[in-house]
N, C-alpha and C. Protein backbone atom coordinates (compact mmCIF):
# COMPACT_ATOMS: atom_id res chain seq x y z
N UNK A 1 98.70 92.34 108.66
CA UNK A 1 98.63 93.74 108.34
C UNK A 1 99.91 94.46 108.77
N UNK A 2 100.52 94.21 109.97
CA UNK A 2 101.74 94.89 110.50
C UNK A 2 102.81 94.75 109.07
N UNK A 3 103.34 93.11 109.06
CA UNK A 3 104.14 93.01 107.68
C UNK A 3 103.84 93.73 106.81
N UNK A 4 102.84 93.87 106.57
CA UNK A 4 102.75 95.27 105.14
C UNK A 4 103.19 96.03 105.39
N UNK A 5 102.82 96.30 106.95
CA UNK A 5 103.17 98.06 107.24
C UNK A 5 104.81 98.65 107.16
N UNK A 6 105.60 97.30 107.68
CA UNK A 6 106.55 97.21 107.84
C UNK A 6 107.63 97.18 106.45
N UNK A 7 106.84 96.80 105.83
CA UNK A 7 107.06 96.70 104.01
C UNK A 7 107.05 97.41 103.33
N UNK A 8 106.90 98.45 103.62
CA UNK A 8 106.31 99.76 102.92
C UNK A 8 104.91 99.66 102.04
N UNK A 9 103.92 99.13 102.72
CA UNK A 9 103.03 98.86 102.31
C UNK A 9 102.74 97.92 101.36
N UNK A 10 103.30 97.21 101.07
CA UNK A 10 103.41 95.86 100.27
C UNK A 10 103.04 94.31 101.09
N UNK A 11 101.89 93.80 100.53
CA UNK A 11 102.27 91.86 101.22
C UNK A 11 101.83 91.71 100.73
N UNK A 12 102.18 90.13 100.12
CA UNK A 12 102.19 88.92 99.02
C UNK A 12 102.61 89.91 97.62
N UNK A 13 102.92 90.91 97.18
CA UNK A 13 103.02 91.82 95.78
C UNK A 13 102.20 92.82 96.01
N UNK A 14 100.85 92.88 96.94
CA UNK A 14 99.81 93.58 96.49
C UNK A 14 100.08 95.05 97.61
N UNK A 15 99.76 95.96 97.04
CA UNK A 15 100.07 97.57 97.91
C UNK A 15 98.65 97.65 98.87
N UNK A 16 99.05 97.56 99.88
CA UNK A 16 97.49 97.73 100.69
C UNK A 16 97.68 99.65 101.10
N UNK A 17 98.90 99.94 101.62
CA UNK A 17 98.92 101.10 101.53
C UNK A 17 100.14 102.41 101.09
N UNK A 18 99.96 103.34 100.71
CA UNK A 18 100.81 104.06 99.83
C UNK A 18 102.07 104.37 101.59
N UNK A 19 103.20 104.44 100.80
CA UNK A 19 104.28 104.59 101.99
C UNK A 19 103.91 106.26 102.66
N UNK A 20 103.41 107.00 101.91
CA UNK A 20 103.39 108.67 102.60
C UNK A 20 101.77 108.04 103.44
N UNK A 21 101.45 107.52 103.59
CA UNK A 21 99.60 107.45 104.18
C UNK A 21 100.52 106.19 105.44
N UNK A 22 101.46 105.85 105.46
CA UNK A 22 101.87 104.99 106.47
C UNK A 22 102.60 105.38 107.37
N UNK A 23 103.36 106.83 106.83
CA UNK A 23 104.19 107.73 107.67
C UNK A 23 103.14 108.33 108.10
N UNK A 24 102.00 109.34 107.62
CA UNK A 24 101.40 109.93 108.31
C UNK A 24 100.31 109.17 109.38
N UNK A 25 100.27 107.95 109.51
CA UNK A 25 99.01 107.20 110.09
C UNK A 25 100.16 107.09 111.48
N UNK A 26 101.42 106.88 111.06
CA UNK A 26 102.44 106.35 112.40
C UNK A 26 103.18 107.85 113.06
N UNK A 27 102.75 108.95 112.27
CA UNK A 27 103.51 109.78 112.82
C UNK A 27 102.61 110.63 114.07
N UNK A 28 103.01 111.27 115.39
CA UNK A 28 102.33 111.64 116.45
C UNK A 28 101.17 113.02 115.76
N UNK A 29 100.56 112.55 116.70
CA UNK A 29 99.17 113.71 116.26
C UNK A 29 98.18 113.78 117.34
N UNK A 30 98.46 113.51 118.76
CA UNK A 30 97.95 113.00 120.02
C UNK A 30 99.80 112.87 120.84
N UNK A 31 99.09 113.82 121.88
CA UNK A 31 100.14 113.21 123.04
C UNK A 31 99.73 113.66 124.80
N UNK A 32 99.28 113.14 125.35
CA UNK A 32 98.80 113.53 126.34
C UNK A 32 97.90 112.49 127.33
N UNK A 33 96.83 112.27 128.23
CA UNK A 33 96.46 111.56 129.18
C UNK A 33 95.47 110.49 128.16
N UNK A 34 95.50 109.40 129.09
CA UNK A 34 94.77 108.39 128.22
C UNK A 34 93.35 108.57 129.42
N UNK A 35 92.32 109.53 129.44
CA UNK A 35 91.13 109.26 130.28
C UNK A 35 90.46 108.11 130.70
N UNK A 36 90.60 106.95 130.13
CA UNK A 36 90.51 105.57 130.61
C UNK A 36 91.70 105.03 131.18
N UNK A 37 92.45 104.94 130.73
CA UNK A 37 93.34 104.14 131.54
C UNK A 37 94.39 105.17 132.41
N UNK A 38 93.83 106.43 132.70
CA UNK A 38 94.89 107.12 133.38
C UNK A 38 96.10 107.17 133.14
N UNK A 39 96.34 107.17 132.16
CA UNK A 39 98.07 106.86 131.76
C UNK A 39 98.70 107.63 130.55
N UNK A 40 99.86 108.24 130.37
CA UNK A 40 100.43 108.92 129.36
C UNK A 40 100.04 108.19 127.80
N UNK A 41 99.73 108.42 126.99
CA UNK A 41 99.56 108.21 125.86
C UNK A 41 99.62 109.01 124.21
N UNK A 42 100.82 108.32 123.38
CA UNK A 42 101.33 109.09 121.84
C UNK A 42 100.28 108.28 120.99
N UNK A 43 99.96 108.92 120.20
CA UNK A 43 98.75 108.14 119.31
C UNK A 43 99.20 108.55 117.85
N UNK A 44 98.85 107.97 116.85
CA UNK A 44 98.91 108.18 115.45
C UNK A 44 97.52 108.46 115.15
N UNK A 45 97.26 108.02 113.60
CA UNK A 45 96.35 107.89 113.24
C UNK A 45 95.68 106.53 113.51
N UNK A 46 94.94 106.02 114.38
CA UNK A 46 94.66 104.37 114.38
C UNK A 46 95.57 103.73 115.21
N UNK A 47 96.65 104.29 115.65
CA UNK A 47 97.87 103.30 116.14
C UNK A 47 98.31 103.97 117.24
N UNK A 48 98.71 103.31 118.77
CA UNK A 48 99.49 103.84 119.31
C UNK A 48 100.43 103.69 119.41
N UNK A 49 101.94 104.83 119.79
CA UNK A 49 103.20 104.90 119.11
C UNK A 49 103.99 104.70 120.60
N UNK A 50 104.68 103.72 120.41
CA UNK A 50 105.26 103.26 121.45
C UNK A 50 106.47 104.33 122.29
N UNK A 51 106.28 104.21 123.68
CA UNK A 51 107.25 104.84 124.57
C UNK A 51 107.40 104.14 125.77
N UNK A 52 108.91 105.03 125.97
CA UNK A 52 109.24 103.97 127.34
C UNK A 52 108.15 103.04 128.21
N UNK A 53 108.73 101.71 128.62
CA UNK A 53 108.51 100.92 129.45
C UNK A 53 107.37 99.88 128.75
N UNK A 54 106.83 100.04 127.40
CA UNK A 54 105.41 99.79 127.13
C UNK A 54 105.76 98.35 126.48
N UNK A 55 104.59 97.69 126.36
CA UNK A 55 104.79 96.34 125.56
C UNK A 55 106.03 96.31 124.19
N UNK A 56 105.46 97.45 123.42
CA UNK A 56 106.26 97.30 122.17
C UNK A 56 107.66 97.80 122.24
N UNK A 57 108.26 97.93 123.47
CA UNK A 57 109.70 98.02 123.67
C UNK A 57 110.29 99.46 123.63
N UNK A 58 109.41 100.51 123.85
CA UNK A 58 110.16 101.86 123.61
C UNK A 58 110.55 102.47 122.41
N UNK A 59 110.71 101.53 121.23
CA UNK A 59 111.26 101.78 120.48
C UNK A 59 110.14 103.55 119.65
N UNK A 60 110.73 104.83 119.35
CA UNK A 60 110.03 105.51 118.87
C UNK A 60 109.31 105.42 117.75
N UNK A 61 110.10 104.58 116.89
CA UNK A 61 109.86 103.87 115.27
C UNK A 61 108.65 102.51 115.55
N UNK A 62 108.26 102.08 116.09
CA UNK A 62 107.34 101.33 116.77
C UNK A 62 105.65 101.87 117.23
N UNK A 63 104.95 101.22 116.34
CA UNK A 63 103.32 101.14 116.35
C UNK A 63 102.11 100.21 116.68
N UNK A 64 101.43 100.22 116.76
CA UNK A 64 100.41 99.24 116.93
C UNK A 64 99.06 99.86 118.11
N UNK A 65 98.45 98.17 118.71
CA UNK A 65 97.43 98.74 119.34
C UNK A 65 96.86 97.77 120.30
N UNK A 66 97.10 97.61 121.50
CA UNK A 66 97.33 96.61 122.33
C UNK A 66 95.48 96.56 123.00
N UNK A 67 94.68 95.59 123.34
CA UNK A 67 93.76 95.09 123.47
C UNK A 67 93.75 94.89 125.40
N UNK A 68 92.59 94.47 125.79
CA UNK A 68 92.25 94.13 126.59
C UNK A 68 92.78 92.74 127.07
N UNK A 69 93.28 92.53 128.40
CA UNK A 69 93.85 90.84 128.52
C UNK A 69 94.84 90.35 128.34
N UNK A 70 95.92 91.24 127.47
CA UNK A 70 96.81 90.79 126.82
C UNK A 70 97.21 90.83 125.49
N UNK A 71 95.84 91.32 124.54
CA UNK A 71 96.59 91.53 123.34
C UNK A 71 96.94 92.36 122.60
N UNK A 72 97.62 91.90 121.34
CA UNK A 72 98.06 93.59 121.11
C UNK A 72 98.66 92.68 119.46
N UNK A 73 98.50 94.22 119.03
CA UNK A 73 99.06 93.63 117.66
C UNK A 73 100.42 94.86 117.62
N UNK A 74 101.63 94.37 116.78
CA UNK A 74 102.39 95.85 116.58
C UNK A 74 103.50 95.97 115.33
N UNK A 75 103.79 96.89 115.36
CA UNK A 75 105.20 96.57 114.70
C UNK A 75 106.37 97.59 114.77
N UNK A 76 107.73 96.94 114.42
CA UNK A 76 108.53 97.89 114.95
C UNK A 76 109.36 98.15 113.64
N UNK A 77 109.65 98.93 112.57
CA UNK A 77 109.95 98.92 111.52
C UNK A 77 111.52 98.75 111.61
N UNK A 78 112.15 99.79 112.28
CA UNK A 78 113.76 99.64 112.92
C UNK A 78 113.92 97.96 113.15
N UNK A 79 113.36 96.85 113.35
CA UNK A 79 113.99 95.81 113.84
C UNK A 79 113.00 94.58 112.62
N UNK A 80 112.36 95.42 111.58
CA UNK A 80 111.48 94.44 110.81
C UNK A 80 110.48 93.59 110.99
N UNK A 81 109.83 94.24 112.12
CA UNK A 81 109.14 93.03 113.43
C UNK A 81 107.97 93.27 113.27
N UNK A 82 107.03 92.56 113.17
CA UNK A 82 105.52 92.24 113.17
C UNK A 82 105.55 91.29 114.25
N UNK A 83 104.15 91.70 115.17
CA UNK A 83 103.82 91.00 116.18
C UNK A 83 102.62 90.93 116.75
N UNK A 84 101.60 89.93 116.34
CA UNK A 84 100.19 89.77 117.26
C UNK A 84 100.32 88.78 118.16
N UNK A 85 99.42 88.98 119.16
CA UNK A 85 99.28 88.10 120.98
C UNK A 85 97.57 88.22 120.66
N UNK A 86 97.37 87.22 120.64
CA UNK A 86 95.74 87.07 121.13
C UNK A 86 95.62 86.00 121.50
N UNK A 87 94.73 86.13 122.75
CA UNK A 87 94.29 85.40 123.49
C UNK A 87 93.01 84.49 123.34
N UNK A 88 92.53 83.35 123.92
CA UNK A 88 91.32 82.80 123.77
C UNK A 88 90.89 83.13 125.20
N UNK A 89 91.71 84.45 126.54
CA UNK A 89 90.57 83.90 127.83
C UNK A 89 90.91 85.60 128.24
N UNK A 90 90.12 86.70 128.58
CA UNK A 90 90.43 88.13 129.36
C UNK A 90 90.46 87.66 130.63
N UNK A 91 91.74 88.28 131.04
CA UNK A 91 91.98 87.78 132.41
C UNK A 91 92.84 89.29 132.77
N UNK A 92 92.79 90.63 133.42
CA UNK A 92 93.26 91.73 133.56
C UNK A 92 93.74 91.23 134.80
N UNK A 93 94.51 92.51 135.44
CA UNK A 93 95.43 92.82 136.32
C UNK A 93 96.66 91.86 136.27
N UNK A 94 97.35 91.66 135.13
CA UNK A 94 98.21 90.41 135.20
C UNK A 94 99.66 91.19 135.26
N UNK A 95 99.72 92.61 134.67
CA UNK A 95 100.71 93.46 134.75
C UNK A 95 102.21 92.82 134.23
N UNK A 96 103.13 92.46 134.66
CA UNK A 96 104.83 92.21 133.69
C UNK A 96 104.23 90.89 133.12
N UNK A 97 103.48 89.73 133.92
CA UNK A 97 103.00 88.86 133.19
C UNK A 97 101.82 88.38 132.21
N UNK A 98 101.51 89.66 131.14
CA UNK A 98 100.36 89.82 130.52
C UNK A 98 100.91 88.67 129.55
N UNK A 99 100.48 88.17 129.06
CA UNK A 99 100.61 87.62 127.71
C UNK A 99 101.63 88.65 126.64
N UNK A 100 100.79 89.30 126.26
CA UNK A 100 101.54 90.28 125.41
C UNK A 100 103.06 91.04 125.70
N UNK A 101 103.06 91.14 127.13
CA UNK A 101 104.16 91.47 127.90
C UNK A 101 105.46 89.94 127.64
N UNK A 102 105.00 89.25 128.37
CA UNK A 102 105.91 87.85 127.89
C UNK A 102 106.26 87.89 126.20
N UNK A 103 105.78 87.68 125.74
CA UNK A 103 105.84 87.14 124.26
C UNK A 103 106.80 88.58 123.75
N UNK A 104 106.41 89.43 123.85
CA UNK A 104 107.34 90.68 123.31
C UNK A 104 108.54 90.60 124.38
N UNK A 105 108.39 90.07 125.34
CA UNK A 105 110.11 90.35 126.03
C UNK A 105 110.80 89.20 125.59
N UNK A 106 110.56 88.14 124.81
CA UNK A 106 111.04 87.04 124.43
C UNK A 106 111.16 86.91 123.34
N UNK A 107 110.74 87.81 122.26
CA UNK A 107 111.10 88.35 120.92
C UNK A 107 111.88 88.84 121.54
N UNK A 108 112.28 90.45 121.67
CA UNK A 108 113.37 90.92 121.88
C UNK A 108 114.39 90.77 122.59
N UNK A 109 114.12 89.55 123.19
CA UNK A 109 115.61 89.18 124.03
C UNK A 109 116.50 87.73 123.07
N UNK A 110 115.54 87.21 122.27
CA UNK A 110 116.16 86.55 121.26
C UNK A 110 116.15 87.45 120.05
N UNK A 111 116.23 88.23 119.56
CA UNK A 111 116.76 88.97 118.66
C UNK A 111 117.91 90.00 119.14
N UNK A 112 118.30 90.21 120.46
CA UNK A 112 119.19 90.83 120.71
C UNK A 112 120.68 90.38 121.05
């Protein structure tokens, strides 16, 4: 689903979604405390929009929606990047070494 998104709504030929319904789903419309997790949080429509320090690299052009344990699905349109982490085991408090944390710092350190 990210590759589409990243596509302008296009994968394999077929339009899953129109490019103005992909800007507005990724563009901010939420910005403020996350009441569960105590923590700053930019939200879209469905997606949260990446900022400093976070799995999906800061990048502002960057979306998705990161899971419990480690996973997270995302994408970063600026760098053409689709990216899911899922796990087969929830294992919390793992912090720089989440799963999702590794795997995205190792995309972007081989693409840089």
């Amino acid at each position: 689903m990210y590759a589409s998104l990243i596509a302008h709504g296009v994968d394999g030929g077929r339009r899953l979604l129109e490019p103005a319904s992909i800007v507005e789903a990724t563009s901010l419309h939420f910005e403020g405390m996350d009441e569960v997790a105590l923590a700053p949080i930019k939200l879209g429509l469905g997606y949260s929009l990446s900022q400093e320090g976070d799995t999906m690299g800061g990048n502002p052009m960057a979306f998705g929606y990161a899971g419990l344990g480690g996973m997270i699905g995302y994408a970063d349109p600026s760098k053409s990047l689709a990216v899911a982490v899922l796990c087969n085991r929830i294992k919390v408090g793992r912090g720089k070494r989440s799963p999702d944390r590794l795997v995205s710092d190792l995309i972007r350190e081989k693409l840089s």
